[in-house]
C-alpha atoms as a PDB file:
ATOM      1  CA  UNK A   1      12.525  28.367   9.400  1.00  0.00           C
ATOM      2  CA  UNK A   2      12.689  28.463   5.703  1.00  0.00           C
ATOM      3  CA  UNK A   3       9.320  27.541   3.889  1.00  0.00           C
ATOM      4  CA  UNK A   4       8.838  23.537   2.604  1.00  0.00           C
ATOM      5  CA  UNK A   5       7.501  22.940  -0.910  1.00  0.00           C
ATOM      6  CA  UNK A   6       6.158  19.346  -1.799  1.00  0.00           C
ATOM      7  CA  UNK A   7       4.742  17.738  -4.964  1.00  0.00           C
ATOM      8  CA  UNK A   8       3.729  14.552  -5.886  1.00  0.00           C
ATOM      9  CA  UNK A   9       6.387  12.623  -8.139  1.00  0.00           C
ATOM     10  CA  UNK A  10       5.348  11.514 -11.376  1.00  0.00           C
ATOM     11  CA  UNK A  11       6.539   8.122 -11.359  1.00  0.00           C
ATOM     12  CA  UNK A  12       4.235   6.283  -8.654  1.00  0.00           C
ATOM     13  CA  UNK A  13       0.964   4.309  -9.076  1.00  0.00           C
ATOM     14  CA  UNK A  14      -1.928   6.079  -7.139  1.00  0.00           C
ATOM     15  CA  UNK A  15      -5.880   5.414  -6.841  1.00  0.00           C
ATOM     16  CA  UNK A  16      -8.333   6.166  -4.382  1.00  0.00           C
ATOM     17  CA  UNK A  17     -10.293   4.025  -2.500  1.00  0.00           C
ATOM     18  CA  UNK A  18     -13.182   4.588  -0.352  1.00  0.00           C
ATOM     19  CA  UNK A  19     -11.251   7.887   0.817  1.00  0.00           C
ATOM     20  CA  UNK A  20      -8.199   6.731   1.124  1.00  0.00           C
ATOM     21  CA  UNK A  21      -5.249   6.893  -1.084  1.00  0.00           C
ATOM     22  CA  UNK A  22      -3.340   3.983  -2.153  1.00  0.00           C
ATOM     23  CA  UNK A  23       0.283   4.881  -3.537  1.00  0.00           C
ATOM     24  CA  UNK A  24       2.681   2.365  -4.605  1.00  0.00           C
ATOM     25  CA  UNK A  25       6.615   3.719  -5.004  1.00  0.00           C
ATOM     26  CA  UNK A  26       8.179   2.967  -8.741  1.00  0.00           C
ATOM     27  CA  UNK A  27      11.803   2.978  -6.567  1.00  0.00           C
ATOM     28  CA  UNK A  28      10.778   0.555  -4.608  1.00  0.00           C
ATOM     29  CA  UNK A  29       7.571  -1.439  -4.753  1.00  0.00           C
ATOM     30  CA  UNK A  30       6.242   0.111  -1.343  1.00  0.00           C
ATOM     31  CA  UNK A  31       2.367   0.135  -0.971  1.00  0.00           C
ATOM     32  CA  UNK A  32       1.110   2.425   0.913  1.00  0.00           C
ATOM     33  CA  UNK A  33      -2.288   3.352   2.516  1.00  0.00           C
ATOM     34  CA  UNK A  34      -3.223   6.926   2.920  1.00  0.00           C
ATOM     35  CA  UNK A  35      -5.480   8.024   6.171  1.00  0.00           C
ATOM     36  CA  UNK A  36      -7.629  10.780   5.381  1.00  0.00           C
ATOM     37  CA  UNK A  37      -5.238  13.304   6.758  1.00  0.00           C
ATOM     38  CA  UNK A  38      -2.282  12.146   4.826  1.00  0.00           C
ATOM     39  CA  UNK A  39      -4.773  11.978   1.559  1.00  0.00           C
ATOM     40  CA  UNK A  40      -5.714  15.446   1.762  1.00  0.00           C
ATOM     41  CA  UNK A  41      -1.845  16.403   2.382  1.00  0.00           C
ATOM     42  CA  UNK A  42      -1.265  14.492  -0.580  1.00  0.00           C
ATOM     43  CA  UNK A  43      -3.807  15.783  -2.896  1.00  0.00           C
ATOM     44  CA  UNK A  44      -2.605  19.451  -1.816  1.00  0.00           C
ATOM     45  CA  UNK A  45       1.027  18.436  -2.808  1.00  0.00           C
ATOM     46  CA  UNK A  46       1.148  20.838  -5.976  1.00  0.00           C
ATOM     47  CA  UNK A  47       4.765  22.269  -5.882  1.00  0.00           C
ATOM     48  CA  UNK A  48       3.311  25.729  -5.314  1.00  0.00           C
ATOM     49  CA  UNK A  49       1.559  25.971  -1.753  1.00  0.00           C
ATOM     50  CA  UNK A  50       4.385  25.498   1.429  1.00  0.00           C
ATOM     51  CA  UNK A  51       3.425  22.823   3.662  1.00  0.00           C
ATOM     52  CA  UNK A  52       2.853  24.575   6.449  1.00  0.00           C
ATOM     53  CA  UNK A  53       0.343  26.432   4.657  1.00  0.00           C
ATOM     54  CA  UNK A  54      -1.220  23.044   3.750  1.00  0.00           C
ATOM     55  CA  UNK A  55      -1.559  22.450   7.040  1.00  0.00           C
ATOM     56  CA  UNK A  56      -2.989  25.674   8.510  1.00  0.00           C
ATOM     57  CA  UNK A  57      -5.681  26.272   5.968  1.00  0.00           C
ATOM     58  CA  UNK A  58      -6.636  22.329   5.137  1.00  0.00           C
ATOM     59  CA  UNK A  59      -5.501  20.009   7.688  1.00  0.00           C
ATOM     60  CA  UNK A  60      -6.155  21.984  10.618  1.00  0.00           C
ATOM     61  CA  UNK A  61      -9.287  23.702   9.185  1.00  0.00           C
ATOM     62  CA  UNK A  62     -11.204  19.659   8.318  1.00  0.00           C
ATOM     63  CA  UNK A  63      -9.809  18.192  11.533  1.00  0.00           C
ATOM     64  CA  UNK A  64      -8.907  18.776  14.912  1.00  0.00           C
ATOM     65  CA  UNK A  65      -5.635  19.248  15.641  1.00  0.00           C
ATOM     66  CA  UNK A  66      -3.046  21.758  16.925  1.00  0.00           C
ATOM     67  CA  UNK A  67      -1.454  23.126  14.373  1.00  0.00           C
ATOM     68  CA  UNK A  68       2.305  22.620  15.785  1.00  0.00           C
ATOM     69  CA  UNK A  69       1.681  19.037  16.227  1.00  0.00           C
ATOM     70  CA  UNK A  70      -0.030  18.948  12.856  1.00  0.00           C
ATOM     71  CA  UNK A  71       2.868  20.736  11.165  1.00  0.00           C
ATOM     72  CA  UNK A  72       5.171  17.967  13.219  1.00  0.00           C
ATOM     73  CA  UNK A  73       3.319  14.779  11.884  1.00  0.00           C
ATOM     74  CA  UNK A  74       3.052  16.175   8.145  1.00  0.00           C
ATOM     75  CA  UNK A  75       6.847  16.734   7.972  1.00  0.00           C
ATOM     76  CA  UNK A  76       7.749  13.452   8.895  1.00  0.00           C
ATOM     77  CA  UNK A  77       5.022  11.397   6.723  1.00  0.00           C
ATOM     78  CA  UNK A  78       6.387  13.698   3.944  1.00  0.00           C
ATOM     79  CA  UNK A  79       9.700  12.785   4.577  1.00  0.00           C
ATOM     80  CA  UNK A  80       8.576   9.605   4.899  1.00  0.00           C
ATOM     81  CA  UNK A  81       7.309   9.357   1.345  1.00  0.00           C
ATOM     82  CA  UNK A  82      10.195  11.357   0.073  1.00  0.00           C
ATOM     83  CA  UNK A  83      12.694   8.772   0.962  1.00  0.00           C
ATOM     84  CA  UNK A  84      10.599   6.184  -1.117  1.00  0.00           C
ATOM     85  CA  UNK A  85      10.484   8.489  -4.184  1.00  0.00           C
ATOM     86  CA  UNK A  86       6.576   9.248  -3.683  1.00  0.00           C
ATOM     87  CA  UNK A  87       7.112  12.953  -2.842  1.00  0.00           C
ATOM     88  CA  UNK A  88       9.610  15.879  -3.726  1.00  0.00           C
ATOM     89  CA  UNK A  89      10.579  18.013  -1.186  1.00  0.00           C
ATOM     90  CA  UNK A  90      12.258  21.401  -1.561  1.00  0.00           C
ATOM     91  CA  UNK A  91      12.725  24.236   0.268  1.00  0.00           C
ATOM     92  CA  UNK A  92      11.805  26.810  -3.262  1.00  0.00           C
ATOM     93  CA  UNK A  93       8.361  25.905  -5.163  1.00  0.00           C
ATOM     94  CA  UNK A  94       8.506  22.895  -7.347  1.00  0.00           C
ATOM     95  CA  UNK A  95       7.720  23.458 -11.029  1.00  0.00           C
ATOM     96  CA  UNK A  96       6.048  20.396 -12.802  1.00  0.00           C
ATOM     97  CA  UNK A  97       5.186  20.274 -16.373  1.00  0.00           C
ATOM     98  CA  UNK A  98       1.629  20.171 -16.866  1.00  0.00           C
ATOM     99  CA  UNK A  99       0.482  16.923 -17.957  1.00  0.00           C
ATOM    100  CA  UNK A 100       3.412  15.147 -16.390  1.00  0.00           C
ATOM    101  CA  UNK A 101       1.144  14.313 -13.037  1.00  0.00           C
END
């Protein structure tokens, strides 16, 4: 299995609220609300670090969870919120200009 790169596109509204994330999609006017999990996923999303690696060293580390079924859950909310613009997926690291975030 080839490595999964994801980064947070630059065109979406995002704040944080008490912990949680909320994103809205500039494609399509989607809200949504971030659990903690999917937060910290998000706020690792930097183009550079695979997912899987994500999830081995943050997700699994801060909560408990097997790290196959972790792994299974991140890759579909990420393709989740890759179909509604909110994330870019790749399977090679993701450059994005600085200051473009």
């Amino acid at each position: 299995m080839s490595a999964v790169y994801i980064a947070r596109a630059i065109q979406v509204a995002a704040r944080s609220l008490d912990g949680e994330m909320m994103i809205m999609s500039a494609r399509d006017s989607t809200l949504f609300t971030l659990n903690p999990v999917a937060t910290l996923i998000w706020q690792m999303a930097d183009g550079e670090t695979p997912l899987e690696e994500i999830v081995r060293r943050k997700v699994c580390a801060e909560f408990e969870v097997a790290p196959d079924e972790a792994l299974r859950d991140a890759e579909s909310f990420v393709n989740d919120l890759a179909g509604h613009g909110i994330l870019l997926v790749s399977d090679e690291p993701i450059m994005i200009q600085e200051g473009m975030r």
